[in-house]
C-alpha atoms as a PDB file:
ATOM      1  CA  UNK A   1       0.000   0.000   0.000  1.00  0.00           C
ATOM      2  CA  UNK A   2       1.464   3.215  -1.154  1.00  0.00           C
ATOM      3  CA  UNK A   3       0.086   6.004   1.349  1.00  0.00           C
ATOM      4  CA  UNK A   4       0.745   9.860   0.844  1.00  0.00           C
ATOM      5  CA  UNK A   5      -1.194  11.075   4.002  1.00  0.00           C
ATOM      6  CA  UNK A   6      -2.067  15.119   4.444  1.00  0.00           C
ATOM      7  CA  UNK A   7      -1.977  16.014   7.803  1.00  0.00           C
ATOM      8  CA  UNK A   8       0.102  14.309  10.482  1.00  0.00           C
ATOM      9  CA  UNK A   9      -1.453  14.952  13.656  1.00  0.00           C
ATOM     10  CA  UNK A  10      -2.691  13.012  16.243  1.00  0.00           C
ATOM     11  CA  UNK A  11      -5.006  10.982  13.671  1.00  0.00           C
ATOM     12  CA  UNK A  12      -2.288  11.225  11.017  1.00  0.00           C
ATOM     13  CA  UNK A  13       0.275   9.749  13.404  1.00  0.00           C
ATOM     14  CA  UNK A  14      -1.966   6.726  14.877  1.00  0.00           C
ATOM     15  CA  UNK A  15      -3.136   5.407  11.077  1.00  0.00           C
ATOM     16  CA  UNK A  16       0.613   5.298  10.510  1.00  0.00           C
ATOM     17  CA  UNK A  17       1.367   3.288  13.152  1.00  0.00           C
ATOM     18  CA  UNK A  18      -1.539   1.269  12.383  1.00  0.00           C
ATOM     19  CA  UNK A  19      -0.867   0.599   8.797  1.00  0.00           C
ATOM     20  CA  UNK A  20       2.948  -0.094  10.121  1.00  0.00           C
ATOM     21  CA  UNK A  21       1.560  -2.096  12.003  1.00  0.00           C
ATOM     22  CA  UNK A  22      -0.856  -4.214  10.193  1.00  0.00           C
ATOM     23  CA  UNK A  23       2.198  -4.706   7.855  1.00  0.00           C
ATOM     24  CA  UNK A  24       0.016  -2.741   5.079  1.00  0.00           C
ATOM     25  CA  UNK A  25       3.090  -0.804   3.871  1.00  0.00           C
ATOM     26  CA  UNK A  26       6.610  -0.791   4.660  1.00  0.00           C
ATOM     27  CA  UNK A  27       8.106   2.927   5.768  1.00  0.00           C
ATOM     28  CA  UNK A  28       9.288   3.545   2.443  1.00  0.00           C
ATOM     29  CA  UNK A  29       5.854   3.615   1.389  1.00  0.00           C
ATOM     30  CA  UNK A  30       4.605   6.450   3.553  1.00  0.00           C
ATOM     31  CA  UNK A  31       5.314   9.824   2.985  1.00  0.00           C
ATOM     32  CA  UNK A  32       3.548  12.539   5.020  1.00  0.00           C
ATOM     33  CA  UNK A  33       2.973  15.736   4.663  1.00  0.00           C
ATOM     34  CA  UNK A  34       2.565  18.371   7.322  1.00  0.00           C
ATOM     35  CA  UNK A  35       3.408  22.736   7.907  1.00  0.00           C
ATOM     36  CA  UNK A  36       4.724  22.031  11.391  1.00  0.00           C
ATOM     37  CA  UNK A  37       8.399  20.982  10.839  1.00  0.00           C
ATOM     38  CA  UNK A  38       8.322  20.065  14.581  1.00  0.00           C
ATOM     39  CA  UNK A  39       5.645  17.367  13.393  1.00  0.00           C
ATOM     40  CA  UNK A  40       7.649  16.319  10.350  1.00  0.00           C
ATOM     41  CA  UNK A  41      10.981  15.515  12.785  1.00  0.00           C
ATOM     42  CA  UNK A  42       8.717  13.686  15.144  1.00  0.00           C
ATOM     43  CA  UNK A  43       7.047  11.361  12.439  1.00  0.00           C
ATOM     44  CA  UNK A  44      10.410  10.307  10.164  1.00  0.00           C
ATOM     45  CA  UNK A  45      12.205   9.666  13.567  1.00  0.00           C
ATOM     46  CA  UNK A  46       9.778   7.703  15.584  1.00  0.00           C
ATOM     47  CA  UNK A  47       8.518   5.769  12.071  1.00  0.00           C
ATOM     48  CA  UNK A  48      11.227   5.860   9.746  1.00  0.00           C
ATOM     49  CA  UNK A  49       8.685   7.216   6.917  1.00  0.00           C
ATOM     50  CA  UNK A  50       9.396  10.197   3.880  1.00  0.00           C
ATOM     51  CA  UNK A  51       8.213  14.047   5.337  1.00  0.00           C
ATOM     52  CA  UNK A  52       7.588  17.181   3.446  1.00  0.00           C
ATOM     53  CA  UNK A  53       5.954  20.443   3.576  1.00  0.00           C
ATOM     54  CA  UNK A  54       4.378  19.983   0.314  1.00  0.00           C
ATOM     55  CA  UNK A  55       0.749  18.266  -0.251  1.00  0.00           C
ATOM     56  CA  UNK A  56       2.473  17.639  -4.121  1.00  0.00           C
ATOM     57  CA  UNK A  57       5.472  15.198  -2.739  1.00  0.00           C
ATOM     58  CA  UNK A  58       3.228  13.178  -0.339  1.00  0.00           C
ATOM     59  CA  UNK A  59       0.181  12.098  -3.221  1.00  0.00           C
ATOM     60  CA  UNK A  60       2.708  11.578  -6.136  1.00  0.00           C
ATOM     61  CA  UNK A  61       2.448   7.909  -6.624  1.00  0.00           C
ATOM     62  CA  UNK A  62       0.224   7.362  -3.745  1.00  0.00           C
ATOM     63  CA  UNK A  63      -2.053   4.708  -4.008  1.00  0.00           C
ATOM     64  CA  UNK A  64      -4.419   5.891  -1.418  1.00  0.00           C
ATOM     65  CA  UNK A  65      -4.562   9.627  -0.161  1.00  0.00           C
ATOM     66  CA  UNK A  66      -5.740  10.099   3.413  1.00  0.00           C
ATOM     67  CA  UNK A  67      -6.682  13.867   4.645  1.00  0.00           C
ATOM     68  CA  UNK A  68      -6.394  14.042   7.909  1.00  0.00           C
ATOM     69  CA  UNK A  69      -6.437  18.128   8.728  1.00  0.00           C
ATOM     70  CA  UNK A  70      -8.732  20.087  10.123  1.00  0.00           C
ATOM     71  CA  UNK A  71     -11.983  20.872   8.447  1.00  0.00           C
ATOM     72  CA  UNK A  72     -10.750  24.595   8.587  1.00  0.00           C
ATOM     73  CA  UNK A  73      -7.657  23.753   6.786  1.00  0.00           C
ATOM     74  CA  UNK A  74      -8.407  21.275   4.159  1.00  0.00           C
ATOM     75  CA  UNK A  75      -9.071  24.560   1.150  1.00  0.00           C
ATOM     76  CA  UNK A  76      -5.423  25.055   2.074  1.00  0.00           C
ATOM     77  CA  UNK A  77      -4.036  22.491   1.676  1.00  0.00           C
ATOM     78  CA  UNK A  78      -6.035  20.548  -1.342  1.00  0.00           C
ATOM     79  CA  UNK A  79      -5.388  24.094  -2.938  1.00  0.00           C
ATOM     80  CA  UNK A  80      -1.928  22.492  -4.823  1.00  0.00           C
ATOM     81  CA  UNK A  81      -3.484  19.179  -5.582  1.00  0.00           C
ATOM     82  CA  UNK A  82      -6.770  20.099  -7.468  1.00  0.00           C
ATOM     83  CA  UNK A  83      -6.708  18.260 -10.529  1.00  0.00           C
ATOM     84  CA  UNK A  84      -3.100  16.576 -10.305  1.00  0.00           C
ATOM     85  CA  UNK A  85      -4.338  13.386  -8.577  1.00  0.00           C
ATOM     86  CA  UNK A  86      -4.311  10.176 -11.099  1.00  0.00           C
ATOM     87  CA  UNK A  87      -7.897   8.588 -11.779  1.00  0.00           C
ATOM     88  CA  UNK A  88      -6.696   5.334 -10.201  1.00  0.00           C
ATOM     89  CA  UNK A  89      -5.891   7.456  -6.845  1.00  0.00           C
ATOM     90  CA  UNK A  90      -8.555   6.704  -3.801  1.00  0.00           C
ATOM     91  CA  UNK A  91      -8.910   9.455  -1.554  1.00  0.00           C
ATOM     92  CA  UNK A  92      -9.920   8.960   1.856  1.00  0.00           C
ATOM     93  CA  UNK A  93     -11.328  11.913   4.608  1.00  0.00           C
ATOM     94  CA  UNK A  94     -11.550  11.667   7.743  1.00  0.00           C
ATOM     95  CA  UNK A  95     -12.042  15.908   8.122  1.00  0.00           C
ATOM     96  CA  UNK A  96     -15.267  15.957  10.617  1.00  0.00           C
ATOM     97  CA  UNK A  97     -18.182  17.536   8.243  1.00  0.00           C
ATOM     98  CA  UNK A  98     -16.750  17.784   5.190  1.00  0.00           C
ATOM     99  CA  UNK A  99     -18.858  16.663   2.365  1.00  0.00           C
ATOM    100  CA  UNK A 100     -17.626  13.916  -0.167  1.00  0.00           C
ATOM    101  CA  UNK A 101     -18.845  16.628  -2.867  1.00  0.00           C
ATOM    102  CA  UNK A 102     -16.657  19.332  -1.154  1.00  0.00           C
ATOM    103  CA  UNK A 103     -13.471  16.930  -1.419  1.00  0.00           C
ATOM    104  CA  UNK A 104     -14.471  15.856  -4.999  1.00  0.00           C
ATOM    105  CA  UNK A 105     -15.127  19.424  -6.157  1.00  0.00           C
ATOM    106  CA  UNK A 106     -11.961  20.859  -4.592  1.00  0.00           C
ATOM    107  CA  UNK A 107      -9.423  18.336  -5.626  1.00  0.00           C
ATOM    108  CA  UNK A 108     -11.361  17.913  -9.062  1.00  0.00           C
ATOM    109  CA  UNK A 109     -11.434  14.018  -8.713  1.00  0.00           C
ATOM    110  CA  UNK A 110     -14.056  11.825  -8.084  1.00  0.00           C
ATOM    111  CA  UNK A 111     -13.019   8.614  -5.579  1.00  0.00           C
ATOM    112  CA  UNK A 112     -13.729   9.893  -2.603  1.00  0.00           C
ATOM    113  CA  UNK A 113     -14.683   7.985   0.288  1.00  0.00           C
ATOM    114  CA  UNK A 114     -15.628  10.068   3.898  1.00  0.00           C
ATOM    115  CA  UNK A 115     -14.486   7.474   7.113  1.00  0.00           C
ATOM    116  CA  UNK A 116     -15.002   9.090  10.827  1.00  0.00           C
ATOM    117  CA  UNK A 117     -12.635   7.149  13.224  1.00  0.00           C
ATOM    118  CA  UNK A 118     -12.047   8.079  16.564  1.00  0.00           C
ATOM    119  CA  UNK A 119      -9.220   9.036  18.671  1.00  0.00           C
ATOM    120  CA  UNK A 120      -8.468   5.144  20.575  1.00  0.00           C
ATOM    121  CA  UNK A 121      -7.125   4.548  16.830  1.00  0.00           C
ATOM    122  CA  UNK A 122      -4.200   4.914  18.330  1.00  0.00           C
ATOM    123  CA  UNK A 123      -3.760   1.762  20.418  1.00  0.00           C
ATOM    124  CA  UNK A 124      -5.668  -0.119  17.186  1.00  0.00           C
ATOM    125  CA  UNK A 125      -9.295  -0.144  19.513  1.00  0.00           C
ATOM    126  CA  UNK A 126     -11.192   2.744  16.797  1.00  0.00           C
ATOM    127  CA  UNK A 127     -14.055   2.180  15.644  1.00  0.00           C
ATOM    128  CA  UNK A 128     -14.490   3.864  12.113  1.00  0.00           C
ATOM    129  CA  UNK A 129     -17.677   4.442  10.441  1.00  0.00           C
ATOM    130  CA  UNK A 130     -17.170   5.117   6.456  1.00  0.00           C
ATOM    131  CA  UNK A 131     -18.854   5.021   3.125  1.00  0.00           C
ATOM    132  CA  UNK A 132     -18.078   5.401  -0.058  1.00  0.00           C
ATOM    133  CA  UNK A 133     -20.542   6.499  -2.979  1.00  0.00           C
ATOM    134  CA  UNK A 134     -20.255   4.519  -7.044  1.00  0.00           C
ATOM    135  CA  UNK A 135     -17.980   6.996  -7.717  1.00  0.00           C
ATOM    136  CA  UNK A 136     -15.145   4.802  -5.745  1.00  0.00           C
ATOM    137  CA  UNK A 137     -14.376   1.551  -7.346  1.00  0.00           C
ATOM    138  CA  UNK A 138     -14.117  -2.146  -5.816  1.00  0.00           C
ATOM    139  CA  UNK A 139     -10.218  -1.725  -5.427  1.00  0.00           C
ATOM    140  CA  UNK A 140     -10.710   1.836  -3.901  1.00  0.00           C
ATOM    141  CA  UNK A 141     -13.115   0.199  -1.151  1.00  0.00           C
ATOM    142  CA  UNK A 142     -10.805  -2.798  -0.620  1.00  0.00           C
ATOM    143  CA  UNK A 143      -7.971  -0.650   0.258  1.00  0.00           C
ATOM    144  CA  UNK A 144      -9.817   1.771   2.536  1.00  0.00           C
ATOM    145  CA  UNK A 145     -11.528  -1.456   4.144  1.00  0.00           C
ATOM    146  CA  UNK A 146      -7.776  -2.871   4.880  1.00  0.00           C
ATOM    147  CA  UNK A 147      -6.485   0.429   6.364  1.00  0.00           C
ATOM    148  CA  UNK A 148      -9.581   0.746   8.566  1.00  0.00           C
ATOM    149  CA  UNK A 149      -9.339  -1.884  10.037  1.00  0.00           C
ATOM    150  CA  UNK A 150      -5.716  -1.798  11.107  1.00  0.00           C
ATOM    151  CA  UNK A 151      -7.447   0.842  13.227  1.00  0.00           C
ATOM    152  CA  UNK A 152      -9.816  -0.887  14.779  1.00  0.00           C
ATOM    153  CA  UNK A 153     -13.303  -2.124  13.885  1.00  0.00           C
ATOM    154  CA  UNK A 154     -14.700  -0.763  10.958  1.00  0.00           C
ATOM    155  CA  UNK A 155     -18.383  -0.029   9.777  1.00  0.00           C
ATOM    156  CA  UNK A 156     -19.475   0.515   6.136  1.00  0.00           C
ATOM    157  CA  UNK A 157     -22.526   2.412   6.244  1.00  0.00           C
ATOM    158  CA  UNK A 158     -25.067   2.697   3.295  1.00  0.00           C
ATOM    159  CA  UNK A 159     -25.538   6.722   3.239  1.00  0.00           C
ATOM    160  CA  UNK A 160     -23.070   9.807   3.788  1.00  0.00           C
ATOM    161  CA  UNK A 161     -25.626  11.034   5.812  1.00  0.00           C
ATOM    162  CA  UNK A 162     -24.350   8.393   8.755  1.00  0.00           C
ATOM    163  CA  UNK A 163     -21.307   9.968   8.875  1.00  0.00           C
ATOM    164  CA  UNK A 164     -21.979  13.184  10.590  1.00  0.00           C
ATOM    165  CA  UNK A 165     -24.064  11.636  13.358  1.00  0.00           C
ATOM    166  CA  UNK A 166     -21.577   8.833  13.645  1.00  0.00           C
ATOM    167  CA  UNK A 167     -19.329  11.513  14.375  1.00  0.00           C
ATOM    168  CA  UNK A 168     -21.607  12.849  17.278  1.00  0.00           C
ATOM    169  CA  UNK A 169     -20.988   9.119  18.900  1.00  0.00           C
ATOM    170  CA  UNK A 170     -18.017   7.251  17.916  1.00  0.00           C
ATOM    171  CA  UNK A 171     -16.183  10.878  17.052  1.00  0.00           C
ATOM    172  CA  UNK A 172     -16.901  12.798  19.897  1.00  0.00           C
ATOM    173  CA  UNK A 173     -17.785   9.962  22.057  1.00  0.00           C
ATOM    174  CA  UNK A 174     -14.364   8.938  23.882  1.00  0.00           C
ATOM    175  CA  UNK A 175     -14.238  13.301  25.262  1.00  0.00           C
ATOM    176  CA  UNK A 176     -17.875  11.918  26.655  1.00  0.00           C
ATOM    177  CA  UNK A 177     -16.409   9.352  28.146  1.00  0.00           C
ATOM    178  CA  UNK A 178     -13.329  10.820  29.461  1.00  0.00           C
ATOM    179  CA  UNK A 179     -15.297  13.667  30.595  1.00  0.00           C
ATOM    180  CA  UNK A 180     -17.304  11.162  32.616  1.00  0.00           C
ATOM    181  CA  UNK A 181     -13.905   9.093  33.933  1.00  0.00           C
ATOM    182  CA  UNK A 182     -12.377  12.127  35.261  1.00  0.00           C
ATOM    183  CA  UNK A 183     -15.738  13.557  37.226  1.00  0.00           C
ATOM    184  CA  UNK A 184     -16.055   9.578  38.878  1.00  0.00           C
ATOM    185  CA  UNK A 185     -12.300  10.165  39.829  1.00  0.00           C
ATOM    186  CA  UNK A 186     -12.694  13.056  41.684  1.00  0.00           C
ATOM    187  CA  UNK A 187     -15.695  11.810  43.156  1.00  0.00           C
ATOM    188  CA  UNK A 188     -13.563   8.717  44.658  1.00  0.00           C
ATOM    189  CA  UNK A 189     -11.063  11.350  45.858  1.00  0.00           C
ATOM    190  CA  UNK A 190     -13.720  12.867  47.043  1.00  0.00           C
ATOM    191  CA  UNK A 191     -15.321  10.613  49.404  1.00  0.00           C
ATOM    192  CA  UNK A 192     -11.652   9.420  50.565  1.00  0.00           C
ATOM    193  CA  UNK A 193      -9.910   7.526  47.969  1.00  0.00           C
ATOM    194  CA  UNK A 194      -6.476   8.029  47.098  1.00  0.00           C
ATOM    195  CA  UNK A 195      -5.851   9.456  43.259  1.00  0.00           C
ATOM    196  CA  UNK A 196      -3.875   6.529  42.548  1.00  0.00           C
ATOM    197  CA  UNK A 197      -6.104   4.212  43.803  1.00  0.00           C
ATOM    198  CA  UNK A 198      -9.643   5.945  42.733  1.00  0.00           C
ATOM    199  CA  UNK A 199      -7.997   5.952  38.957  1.00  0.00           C
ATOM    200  CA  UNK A 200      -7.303   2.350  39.401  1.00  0.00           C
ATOM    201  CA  UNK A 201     -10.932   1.917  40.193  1.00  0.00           C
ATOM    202  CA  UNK A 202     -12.731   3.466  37.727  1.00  0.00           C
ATOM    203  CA  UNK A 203     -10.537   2.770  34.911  1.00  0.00           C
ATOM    204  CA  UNK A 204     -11.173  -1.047  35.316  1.00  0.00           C
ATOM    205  CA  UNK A 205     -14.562  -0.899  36.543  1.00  0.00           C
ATOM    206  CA  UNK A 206     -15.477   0.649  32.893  1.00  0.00           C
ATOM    207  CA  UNK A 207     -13.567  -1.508  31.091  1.00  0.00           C
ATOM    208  CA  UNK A 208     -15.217  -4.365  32.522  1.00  0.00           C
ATOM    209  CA  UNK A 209     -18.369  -3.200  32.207  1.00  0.00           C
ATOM    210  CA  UNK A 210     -18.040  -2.570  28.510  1.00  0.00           C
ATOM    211  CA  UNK A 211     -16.561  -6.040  28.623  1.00  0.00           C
ATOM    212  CA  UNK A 212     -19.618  -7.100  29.799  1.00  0.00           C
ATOM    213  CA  UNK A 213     -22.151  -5.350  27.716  1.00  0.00           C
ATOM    214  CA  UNK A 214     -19.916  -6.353  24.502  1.00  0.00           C
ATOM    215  CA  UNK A 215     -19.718  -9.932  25.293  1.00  0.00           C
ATOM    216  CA  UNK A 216     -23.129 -10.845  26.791  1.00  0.00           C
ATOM    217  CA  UNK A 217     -24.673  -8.949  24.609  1.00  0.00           C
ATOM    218  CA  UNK A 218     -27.292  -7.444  27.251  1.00  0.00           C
ATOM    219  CA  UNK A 219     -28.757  -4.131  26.497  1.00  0.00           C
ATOM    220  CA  UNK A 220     -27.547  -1.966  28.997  1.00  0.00           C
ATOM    221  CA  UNK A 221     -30.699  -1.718  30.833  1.00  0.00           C
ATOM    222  CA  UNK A 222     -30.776  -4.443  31.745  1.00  0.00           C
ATOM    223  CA  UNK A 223     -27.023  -4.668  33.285  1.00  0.00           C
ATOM    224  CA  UNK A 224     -28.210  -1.290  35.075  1.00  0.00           C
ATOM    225  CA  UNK A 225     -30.941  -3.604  36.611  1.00  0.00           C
ATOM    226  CA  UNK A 226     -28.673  -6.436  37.413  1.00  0.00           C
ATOM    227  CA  UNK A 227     -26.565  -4.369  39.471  1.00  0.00           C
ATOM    228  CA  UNK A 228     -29.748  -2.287  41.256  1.00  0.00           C
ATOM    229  CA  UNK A 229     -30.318  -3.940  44.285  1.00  0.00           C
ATOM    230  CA  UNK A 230     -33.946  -2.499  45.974  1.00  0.00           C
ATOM    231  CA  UNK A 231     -33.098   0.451  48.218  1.00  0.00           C
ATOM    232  CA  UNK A 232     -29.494  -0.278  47.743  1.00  0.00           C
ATOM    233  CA  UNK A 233     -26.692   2.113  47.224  1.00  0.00           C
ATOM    234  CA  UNK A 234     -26.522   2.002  43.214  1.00  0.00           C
ATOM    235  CA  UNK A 235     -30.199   2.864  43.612  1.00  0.00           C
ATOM    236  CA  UNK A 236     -29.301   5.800  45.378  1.00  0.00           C
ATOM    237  CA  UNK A 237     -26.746   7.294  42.990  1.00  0.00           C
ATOM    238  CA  UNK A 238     -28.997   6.509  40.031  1.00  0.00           C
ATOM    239  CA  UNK A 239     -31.173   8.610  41.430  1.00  0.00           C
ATOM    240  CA  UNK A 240     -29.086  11.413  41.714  1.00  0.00           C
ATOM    241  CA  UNK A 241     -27.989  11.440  38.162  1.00  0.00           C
ATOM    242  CA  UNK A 242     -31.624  11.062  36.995  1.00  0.00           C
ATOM    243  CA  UNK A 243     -32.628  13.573  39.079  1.00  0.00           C
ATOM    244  CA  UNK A 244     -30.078  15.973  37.928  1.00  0.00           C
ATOM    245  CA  UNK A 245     -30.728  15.240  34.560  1.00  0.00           C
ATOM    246  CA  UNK A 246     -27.906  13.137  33.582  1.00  0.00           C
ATOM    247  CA  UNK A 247     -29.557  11.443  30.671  1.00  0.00           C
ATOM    248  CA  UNK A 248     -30.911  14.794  28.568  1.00  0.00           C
ATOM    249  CA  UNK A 249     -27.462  15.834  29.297  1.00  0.00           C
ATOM    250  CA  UNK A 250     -25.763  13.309  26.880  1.00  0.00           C
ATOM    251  CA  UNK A 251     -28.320  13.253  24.863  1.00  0.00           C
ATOM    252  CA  UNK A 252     -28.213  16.885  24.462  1.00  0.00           C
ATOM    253  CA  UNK A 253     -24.447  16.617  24.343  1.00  0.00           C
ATOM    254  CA  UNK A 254     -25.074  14.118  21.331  1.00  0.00           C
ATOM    255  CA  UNK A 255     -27.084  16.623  19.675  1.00  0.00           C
ATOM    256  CA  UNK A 256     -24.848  19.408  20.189  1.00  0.00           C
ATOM    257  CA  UNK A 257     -21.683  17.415  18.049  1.00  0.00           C
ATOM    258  CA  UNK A 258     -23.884  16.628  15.305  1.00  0.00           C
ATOM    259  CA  UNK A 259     -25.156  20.154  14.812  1.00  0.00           C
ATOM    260  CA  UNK A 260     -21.640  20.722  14.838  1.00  0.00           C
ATOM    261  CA  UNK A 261     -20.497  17.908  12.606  1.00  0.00           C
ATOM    262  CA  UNK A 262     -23.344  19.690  10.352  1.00  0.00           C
ATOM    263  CA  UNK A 263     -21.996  23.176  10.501  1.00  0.00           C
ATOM    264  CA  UNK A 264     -18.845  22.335   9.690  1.00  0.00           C
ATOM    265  CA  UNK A 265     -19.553  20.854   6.825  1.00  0.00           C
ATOM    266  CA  UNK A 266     -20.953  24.376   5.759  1.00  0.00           C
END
């Protein structure tokens, strides 16, 4: 797999360890382009991969071209490769909101395919939602599939439409998440815990209940119920979140990203 890869942030930096690590390319077969020379040092030292400052260097003979900038930069930096891209070239976004017609109309080329993965790409535990449209052909999808799924798991969705709320979940979801971690922490700490242990704590106690759900299957109602004893403690704290609206709260924090997701995409 020949990659040329705009953009080599956080996302940038964790699909090429992926792919390097799925075996999907050897070193010599990345090359990635970013402004920040800082960036560019970091990424041919701790890979062993090509770096430029030039979009131009990174897509020629690329096989598969990944943007992975932000939305607010991508006019900047597909502004060199409009029309130089070869028809056989599969280009892959993961910009949150960007349309597959804004790509296509920018770069003036037509296999485009719009993936949302999400930041635990990095240790290979994403979970990437994509599609592409008939403009992309069987080859294109083959080779997006592969690289996906060195990331993680990978979801091919029937309508570009999926994307932007996908983004509102598996996108924005792990800052949720975190958000939640870190307010059960200090809770611990709160009541008496030490850091180190209260971290310890929550950490595996949502692992293992995503464990759970995962592997039994259960909805998660029902593992809410399991662990509800009648006028027990989890009863008690259940109540407080209900009562302070936890639930409208996410879902409203849901909302929120994809309104976002939407905006961004102009």
């Amino acid at each position: 797999m020949r990659l040329g890869l705009i953009g080599g942030g956080f996302m940038g930096e964790a699909l090429v360890s992926a792919v390097l690590k799925a075996d999907l390319a050897a070193p010599n077969d990345i090359t990635v382009s970013d402004i920040a020379e800082e960036r560019r040092r970091h990424l041919a030292e701790s890979h062993g991969i090509s770096v430029t400052d030039d979009a131009k260097n990174a897509v020629t003979d690329a096989e598969i071209v990944v943007f992975a900038v932000k939305p607010q930069e991508f006019e900047a930096a597909a502004g060199g490769l409009s029309g130089r891209l070869d028809h056989k070239v599969t280009v892959l976004s993961i910009m949150a909101g960007v349309p597959i017609a804004h790509v296509a109309d920018a770069l003036r080329h037509r296999a485009v395919v719009r993936a949302m993965p999400n930041t635990p790409a990095s240790i290979g535990q994403a979970v990437t939602v994509w599609f592409a449209g008939d403009t992309v052909s069987s080859e294109g999808r083959e080779i997006v599939q592969r690289l996906l799924s060195a990331l993680g798991r990978e979801l091919a969705v029937p309508d570009e439409k999926y994307i932007d709320m996908a983004t509102a979940v598996n996108g924005s979801g792990p800052g949720f998440v975190f958000l939640f971690m870190e307010a059960m922490i200090d809770a611990a700490v709160h009541i008496g815990l030490k850091r180190e242990m209260a971290q310890e704590l929550v950490l595996q106690t949502m692992l293992g209940s995503v464990m759970l759900a995962q592997e039994t299957g259960t909805h998660p109602a029902e593992l809410r119920n399991m662990v509800t004893s009648p006028a027990g403690t989890t009863g008690a704290g259940l109540q407080v979140l209900e009562e302070a609206g936890f639930r409208a709260a996410v879902i409203a924090a849901v909302e929120a990203a994809y309104e976002r997701a939407k905006e961004l995409g102009g």
